[in-house]
N, C-alpha and C. Protein backbone atom coordinates (compact mmCIF):
# COMPACT_ATOMS: atom_id res chain seq x y z
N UNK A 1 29.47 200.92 139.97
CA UNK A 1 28.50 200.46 139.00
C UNK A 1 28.95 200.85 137.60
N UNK A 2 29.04 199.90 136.86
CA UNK A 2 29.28 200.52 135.32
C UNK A 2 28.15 200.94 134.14
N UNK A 3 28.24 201.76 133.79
CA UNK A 3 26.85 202.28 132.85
C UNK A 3 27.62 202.59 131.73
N UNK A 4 26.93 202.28 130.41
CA UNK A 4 27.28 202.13 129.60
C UNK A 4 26.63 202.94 128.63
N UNK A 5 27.59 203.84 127.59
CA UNK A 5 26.50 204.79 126.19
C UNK A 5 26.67 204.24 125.45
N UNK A 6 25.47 204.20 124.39
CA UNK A 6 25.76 204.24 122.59
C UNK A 6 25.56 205.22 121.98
N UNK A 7 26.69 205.67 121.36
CA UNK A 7 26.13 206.74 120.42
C UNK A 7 25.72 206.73 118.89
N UNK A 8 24.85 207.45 118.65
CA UNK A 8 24.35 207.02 116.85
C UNK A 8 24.82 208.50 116.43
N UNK A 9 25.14 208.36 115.17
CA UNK A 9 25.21 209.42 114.27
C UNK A 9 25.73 209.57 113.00
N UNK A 10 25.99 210.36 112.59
CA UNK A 10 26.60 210.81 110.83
C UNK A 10 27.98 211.01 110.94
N UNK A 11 29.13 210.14 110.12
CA UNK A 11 30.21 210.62 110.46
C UNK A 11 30.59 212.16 109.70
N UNK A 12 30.60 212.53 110.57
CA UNK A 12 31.23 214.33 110.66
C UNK A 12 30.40 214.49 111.79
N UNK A 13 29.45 214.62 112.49
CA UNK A 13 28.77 214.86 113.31
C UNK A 13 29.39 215.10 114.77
N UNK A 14 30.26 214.13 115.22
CA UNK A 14 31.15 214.60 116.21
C UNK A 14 30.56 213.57 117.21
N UNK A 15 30.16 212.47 116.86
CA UNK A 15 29.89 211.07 117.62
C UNK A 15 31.26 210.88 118.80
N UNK A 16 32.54 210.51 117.74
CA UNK A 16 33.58 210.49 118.55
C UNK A 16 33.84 211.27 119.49
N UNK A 17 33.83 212.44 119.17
CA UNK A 17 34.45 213.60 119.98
C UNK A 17 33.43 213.74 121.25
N UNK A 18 31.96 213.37 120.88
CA UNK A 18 30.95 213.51 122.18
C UNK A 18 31.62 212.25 123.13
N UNK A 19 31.43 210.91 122.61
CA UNK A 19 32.27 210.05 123.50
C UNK A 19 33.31 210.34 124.63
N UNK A 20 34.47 210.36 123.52
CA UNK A 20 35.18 211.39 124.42
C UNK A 20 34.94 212.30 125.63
N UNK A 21 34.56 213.17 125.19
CA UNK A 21 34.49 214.37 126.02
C UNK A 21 33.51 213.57 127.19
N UNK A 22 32.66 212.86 127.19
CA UNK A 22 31.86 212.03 128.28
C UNK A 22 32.89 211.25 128.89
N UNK A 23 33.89 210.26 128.41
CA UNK A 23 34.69 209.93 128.93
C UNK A 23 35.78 210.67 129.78
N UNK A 24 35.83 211.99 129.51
CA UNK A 24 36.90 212.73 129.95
C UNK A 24 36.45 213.60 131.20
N UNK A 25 34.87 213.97 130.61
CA UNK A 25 34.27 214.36 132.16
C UNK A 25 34.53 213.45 133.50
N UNK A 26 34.25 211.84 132.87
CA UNK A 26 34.56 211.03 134.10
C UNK A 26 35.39 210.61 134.74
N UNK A 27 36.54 210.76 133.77
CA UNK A 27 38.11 211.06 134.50
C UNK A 27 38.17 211.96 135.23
N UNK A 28 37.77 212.90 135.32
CA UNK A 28 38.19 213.89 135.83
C UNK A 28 37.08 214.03 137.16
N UNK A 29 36.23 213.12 137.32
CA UNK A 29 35.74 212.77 138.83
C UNK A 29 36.43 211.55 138.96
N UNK A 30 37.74 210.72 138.38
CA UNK A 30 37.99 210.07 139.19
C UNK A 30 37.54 208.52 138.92
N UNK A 31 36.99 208.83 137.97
CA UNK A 31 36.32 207.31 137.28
C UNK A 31 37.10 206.78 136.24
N UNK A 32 36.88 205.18 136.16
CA UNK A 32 37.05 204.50 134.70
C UNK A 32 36.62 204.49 133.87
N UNK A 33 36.56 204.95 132.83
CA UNK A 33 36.24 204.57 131.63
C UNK A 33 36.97 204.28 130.40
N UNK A 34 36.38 204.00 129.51
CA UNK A 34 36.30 203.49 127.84
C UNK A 34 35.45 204.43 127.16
N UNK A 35 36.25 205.14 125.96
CA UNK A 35 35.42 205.75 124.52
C UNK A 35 36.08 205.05 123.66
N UNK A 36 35.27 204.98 122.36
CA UNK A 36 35.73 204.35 121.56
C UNK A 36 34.35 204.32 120.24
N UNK A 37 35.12 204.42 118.64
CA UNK A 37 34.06 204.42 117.56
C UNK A 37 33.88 202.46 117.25
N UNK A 38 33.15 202.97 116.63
CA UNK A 38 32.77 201.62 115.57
C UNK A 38 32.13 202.38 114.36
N UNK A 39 33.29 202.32 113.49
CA UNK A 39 32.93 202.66 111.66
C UNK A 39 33.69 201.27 111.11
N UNK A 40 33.59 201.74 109.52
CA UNK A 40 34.45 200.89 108.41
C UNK A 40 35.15 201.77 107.51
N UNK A 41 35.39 201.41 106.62
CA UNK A 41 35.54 202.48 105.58
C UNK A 41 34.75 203.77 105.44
N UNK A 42 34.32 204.64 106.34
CA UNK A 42 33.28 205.66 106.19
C UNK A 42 33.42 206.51 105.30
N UNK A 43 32.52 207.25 104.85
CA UNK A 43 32.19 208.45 103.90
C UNK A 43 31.64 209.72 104.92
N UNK A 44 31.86 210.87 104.72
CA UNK A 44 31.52 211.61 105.37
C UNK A 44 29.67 211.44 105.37
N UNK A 45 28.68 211.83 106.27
CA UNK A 45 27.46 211.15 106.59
C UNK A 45 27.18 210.02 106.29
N UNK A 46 28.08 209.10 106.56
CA UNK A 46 27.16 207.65 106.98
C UNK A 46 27.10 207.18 108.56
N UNK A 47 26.43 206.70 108.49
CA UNK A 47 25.83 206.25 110.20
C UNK A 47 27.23 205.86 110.73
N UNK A 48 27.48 205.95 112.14
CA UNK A 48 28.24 205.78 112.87
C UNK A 48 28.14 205.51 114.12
N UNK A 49 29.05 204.81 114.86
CA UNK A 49 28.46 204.45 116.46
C UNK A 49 29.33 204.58 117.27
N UNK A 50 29.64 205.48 118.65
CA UNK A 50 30.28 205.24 119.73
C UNK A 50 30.12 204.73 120.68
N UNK A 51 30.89 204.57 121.67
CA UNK A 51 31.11 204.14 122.70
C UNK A 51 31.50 204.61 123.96
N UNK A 52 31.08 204.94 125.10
CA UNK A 52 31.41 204.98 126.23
C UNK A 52 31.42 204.31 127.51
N UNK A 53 31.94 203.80 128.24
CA UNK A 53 31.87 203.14 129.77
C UNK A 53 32.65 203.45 130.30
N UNK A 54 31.60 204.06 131.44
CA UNK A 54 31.79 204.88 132.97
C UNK A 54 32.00 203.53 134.31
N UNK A 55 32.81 204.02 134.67
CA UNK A 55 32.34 203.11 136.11
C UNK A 55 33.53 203.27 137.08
N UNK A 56 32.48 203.19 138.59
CA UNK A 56 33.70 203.16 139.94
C UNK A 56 35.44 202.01 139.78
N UNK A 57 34.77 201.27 139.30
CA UNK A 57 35.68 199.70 138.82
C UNK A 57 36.52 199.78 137.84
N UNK A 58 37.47 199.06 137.64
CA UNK A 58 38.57 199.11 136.46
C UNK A 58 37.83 198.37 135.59
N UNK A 59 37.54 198.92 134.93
CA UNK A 59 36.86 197.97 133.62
C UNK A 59 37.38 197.47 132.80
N UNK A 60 37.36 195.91 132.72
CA UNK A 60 37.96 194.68 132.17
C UNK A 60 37.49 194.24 130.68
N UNK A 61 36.04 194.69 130.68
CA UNK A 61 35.30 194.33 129.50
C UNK A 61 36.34 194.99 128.04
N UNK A 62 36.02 194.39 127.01
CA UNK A 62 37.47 194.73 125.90
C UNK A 62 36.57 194.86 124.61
N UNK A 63 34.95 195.20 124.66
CA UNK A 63 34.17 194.92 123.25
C UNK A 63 32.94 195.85 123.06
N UNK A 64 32.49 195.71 121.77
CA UNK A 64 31.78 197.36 122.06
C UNK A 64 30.02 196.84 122.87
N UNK A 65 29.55 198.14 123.05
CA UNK A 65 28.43 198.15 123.45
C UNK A 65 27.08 197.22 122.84
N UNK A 66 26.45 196.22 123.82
CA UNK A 66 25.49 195.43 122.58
C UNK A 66 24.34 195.94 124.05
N UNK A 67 24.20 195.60 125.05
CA UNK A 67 23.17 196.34 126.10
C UNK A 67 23.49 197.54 126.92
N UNK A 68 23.14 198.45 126.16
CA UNK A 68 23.84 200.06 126.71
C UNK A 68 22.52 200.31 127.50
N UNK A 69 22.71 201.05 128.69
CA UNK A 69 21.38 201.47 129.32
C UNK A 69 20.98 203.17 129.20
N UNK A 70 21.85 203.97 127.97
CA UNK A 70 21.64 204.76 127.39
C UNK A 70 22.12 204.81 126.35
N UNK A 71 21.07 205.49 125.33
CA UNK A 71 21.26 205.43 124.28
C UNK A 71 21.30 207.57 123.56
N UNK A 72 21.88 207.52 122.61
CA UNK A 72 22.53 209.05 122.25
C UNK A 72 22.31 209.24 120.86
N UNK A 73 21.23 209.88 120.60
CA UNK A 73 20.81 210.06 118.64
C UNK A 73 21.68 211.15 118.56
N UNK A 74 21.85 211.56 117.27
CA UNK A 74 22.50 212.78 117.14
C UNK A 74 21.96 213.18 116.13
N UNK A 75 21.30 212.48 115.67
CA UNK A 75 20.48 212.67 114.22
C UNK A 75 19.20 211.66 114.26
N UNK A 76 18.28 212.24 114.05
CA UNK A 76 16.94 211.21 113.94
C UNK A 76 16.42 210.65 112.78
N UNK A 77 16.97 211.05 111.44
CA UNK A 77 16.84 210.54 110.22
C UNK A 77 17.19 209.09 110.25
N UNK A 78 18.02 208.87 110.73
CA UNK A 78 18.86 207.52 111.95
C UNK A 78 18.07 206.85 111.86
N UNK A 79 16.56 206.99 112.75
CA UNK A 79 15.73 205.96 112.86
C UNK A 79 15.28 205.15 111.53
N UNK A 80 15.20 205.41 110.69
CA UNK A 80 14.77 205.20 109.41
C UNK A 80 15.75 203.87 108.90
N UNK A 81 17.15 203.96 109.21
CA UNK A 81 17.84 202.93 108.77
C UNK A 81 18.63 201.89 109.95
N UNK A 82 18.66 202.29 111.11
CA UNK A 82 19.07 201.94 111.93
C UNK A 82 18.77 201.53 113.25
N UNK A 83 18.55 200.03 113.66
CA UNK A 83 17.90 200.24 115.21
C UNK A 83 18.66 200.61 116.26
N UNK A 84 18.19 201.53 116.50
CA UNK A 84 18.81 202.41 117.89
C UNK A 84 18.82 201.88 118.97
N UNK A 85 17.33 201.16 119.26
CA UNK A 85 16.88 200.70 120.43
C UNK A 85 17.49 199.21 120.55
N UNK A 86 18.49 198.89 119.47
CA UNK A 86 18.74 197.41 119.93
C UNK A 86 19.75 197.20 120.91
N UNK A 87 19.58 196.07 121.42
CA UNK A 87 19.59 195.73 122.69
C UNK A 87 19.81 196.35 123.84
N UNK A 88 18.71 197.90 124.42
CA UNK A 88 19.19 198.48 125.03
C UNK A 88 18.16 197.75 126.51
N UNK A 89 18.52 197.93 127.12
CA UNK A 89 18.43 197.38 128.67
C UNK A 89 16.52 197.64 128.86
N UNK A 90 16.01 197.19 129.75
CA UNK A 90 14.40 197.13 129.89
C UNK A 90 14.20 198.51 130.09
N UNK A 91 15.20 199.34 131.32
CA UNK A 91 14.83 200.02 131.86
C UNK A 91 15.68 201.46 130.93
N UNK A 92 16.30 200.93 129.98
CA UNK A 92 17.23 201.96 129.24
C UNK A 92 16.59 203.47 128.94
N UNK A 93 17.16 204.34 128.33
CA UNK A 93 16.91 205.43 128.00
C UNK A 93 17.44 205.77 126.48
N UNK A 94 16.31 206.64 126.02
CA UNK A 94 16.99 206.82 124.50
C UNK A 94 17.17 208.50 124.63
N UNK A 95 18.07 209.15 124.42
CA UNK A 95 17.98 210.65 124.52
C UNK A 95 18.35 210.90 123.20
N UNK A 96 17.40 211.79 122.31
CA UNK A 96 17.25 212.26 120.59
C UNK A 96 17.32 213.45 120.37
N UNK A 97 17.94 213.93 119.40
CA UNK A 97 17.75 215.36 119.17
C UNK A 97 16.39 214.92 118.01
N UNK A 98 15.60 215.81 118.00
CA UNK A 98 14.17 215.45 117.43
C UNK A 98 13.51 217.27 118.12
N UNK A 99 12.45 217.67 117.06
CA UNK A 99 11.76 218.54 117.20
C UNK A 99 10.80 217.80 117.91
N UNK A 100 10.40 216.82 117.78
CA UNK A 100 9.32 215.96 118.05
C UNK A 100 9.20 215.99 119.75
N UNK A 101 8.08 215.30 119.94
CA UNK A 101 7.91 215.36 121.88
C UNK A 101 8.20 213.82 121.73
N UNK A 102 8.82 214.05 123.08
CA UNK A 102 9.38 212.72 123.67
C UNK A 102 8.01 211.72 123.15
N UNK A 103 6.81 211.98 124.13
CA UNK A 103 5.60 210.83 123.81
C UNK A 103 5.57 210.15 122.46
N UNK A 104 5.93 211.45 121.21
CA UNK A 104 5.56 210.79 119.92
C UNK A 104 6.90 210.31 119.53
N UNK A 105 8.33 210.13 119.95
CA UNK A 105 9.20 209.71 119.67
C UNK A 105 9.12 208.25 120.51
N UNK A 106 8.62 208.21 121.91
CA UNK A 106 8.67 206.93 122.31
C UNK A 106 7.79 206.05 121.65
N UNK A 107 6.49 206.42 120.76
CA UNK A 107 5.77 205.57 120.11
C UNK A 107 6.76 204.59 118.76
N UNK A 108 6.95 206.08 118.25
CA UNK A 108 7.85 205.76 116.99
C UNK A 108 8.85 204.48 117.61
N UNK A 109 9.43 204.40 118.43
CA UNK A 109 10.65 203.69 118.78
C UNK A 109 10.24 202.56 119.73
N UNK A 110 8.60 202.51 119.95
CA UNK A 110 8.12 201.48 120.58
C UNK A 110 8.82 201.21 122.48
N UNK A 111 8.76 202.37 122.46
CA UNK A 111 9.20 202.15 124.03
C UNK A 111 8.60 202.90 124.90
N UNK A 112 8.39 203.11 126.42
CA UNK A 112 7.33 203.50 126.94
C UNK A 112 7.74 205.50 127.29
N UNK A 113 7.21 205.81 127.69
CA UNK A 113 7.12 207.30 127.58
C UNK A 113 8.34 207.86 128.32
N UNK A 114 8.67 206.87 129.57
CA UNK A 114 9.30 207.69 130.47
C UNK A 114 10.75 207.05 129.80
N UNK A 115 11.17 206.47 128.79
CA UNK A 115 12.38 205.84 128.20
C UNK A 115 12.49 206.88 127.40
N UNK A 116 11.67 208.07 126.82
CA UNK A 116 12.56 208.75 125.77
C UNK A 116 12.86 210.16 126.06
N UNK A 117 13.88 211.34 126.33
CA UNK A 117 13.80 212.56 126.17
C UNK A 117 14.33 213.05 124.94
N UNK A 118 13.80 213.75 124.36
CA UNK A 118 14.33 214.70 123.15
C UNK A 118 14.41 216.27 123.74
N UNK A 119 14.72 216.60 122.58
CA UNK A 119 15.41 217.76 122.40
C UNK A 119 15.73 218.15 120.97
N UNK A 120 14.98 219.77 121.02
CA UNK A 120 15.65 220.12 119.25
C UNK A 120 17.20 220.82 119.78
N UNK A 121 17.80 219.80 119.70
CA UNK A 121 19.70 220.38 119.94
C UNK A 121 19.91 220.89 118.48
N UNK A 122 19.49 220.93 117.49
CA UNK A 122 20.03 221.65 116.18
C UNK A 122 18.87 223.11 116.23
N UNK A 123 18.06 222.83 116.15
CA UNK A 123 17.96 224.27 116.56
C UNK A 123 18.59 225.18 117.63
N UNK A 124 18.76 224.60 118.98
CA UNK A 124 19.56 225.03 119.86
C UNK A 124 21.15 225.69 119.12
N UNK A 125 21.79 224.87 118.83
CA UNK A 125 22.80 224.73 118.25
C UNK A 125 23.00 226.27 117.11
N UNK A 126 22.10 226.02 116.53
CA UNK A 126 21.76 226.98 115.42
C UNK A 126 21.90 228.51 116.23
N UNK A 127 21.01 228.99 117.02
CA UNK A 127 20.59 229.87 117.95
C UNK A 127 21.77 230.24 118.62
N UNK A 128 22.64 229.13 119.12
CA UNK A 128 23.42 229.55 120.08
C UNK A 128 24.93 229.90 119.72
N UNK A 129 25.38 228.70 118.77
CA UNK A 129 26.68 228.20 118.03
C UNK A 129 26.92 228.63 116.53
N UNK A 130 25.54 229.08 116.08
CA UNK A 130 25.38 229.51 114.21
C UNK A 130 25.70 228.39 114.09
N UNK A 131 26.05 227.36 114.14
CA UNK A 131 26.35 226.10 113.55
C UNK A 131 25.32 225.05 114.01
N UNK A 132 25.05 223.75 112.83
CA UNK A 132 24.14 222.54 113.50
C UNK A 132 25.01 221.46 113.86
N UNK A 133 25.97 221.90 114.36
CA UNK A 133 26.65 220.74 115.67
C UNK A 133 26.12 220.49 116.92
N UNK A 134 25.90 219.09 117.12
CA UNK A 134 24.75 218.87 117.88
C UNK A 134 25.62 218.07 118.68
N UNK A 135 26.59 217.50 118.73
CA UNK A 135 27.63 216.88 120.06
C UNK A 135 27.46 217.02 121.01
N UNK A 136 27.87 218.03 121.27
CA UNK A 136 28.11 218.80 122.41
C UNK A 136 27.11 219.07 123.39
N UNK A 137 25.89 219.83 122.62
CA UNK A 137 24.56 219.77 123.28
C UNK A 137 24.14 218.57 123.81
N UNK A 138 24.21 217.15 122.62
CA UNK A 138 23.42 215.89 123.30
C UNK A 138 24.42 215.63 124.57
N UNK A 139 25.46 215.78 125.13
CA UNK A 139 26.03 215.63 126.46
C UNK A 139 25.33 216.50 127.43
N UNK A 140 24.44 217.70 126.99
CA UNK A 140 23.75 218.50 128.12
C UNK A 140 22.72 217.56 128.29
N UNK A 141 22.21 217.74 127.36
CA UNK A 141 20.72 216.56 127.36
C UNK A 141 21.13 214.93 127.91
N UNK A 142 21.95 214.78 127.54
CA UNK A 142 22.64 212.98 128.82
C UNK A 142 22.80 213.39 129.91
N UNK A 143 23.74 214.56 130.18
CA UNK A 143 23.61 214.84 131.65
C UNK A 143 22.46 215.09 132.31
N UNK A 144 21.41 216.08 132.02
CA UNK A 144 20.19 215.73 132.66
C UNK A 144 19.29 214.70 132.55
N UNK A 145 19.34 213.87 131.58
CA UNK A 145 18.41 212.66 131.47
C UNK A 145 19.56 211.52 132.63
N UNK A 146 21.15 211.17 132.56
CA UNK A 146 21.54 210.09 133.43
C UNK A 146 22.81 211.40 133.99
N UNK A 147 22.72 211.52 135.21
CA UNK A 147 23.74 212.11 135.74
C UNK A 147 24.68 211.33 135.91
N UNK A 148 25.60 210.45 135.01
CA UNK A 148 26.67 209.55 134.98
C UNK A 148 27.44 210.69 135.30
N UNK A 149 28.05 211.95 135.11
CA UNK A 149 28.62 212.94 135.78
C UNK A 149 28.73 214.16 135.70
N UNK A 150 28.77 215.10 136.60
CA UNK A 150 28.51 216.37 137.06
C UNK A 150 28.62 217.04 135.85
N UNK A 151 27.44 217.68 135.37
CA UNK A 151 27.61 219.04 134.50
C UNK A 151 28.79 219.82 134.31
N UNK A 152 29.63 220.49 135.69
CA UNK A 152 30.79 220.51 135.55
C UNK A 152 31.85 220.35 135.45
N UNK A 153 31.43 218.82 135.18
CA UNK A 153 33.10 218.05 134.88
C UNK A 153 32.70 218.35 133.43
N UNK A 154 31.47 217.78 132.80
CA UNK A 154 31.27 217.84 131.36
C UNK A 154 32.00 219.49 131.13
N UNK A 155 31.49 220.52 131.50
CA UNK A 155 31.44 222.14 131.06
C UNK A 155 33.47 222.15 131.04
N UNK A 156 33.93 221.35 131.44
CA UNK A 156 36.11 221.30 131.85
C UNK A 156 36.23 220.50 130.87
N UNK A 157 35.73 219.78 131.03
CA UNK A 157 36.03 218.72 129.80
C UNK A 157 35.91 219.81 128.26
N UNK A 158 34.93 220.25 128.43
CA UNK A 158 34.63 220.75 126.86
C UNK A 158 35.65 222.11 126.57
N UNK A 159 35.93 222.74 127.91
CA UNK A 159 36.88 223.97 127.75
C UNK A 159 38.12 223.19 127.40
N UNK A 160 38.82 221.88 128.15
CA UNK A 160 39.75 221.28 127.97
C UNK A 160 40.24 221.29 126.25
N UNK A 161 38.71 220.79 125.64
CA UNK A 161 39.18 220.29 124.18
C UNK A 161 39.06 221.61 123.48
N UNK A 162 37.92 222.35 123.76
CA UNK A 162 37.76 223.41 123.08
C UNK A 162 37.89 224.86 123.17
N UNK A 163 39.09 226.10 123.09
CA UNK A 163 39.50 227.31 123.77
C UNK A 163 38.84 228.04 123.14
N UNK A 164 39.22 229.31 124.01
CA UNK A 164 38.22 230.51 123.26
C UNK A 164 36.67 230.66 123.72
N UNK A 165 36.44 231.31 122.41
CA UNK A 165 35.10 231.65 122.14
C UNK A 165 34.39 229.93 121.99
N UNK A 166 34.74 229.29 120.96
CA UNK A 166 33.99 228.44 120.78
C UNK A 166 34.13 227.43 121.90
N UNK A 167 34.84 226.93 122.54
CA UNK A 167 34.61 226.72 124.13
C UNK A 167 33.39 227.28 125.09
N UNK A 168 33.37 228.53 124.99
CA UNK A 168 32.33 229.20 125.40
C UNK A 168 30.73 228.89 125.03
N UNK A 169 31.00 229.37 123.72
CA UNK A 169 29.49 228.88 122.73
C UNK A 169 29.01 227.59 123.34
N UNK A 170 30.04 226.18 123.76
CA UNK A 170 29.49 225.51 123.24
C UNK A 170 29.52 224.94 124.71
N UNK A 171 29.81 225.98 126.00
CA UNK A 171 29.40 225.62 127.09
C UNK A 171 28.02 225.99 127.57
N UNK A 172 27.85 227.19 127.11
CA UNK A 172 26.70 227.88 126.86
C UNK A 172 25.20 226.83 126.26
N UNK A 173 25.65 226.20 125.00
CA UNK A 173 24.94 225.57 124.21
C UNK A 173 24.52 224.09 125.64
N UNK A 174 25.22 223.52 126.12
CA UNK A 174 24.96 222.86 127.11
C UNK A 174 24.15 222.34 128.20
N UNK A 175 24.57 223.84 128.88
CA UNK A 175 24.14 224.51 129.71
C UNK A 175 22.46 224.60 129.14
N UNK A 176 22.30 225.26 128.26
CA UNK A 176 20.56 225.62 127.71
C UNK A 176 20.08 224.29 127.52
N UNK A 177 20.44 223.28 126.97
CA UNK A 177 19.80 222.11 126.43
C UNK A 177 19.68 221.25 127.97
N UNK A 178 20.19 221.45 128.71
CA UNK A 178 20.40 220.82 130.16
C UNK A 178 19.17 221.40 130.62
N UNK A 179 18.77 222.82 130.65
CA UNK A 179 17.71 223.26 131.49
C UNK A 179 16.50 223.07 130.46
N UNK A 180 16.57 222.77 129.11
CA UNK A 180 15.06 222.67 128.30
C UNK A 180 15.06 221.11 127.73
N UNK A 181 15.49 220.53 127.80
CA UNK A 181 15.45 218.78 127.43
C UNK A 181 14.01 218.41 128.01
N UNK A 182 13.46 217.83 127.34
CA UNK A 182 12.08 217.34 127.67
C UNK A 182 11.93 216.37 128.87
């Protein structure tokens, strides 16, 4: 089955690199996929969009995401200029970093209750990492909202890209947003 992400965010934010690292978890069970951005000329914080597709199948498709059946905020200021929710599937999912509760984020975004989980991943982030890099976390929060793949492929994947301590931090950071995601 192929399932498909979009990611939203600020370029510096680490849109790409979350892609990635989702893509790389699924290699490493053995799957196909595709990461990939869509910018232009960017400036550091302007909106930005990735791409991921997972699937058992060699995937043939060659173009970016227009019906993703998950969707990946990384920033919720986002909503304000950007539709997130476009063309995401009936049954899609939006996962947000937002202080906000899912209920009052699914209003905002006009979709029904059980379509949205949030998560404050920058506070998390803050708490865990001293930093408001929120990447990394929204892959804890995708993994428990769509188990497209095992927590611990994600937790290899992220040691893969990232050594040390901050490898650590930011398996850690994961890990927490996985067990408190709304």
């Amino acid at each position: 089955m192929l399932h498909e992400v979009r990611w939203h965010g600020r370029a510096g934010q680490g849109v790409i690199t979350s892609s990635r690292l989702l893509a790389q978890a699924a290699l490493l069970e053995g799957k196909h996929v595709q990461a990939f951005p869509e910018f232009g000329p960017e400036r550091l914080g302007a909106p930005i969009s990735g791409f991921t597709r997972i699937s058992d199948e060699v995937i043939e498709t060659r173009s970016q995401i227009y019906n993703p059946g998950f969707v990946v905020v990384l920033d919720s200021s986002l909503l304000a200029s950007v539709s997130v929710t476009k063309g995401l599937l009936e049954n899609g999912q939006v996962v947000l970093n937002s202080p906000k509760r899912s209920s009052e984020m699914a209003s905002t975004l006009s979709l029904s209750q059980n379509q949205v989980r949030t998560i404050d991943a920058t506070h998390l982030a803050m708490k865990i990492a001293g930093r408001p890099i929120v990447n990394t976390a929204m892959l804890g929060a995708l993994a428990k909202v769509a188990p497209l793949v095992a927590l611990g492929s994600i937790e290899k994947a992220i040691k893969d890209r990232f050594s040390g301590s901050l490898g650590e931090k930011n398996v850690e950071l994961i890990r927490r947003v996985y067990e408190t995601v709304e």
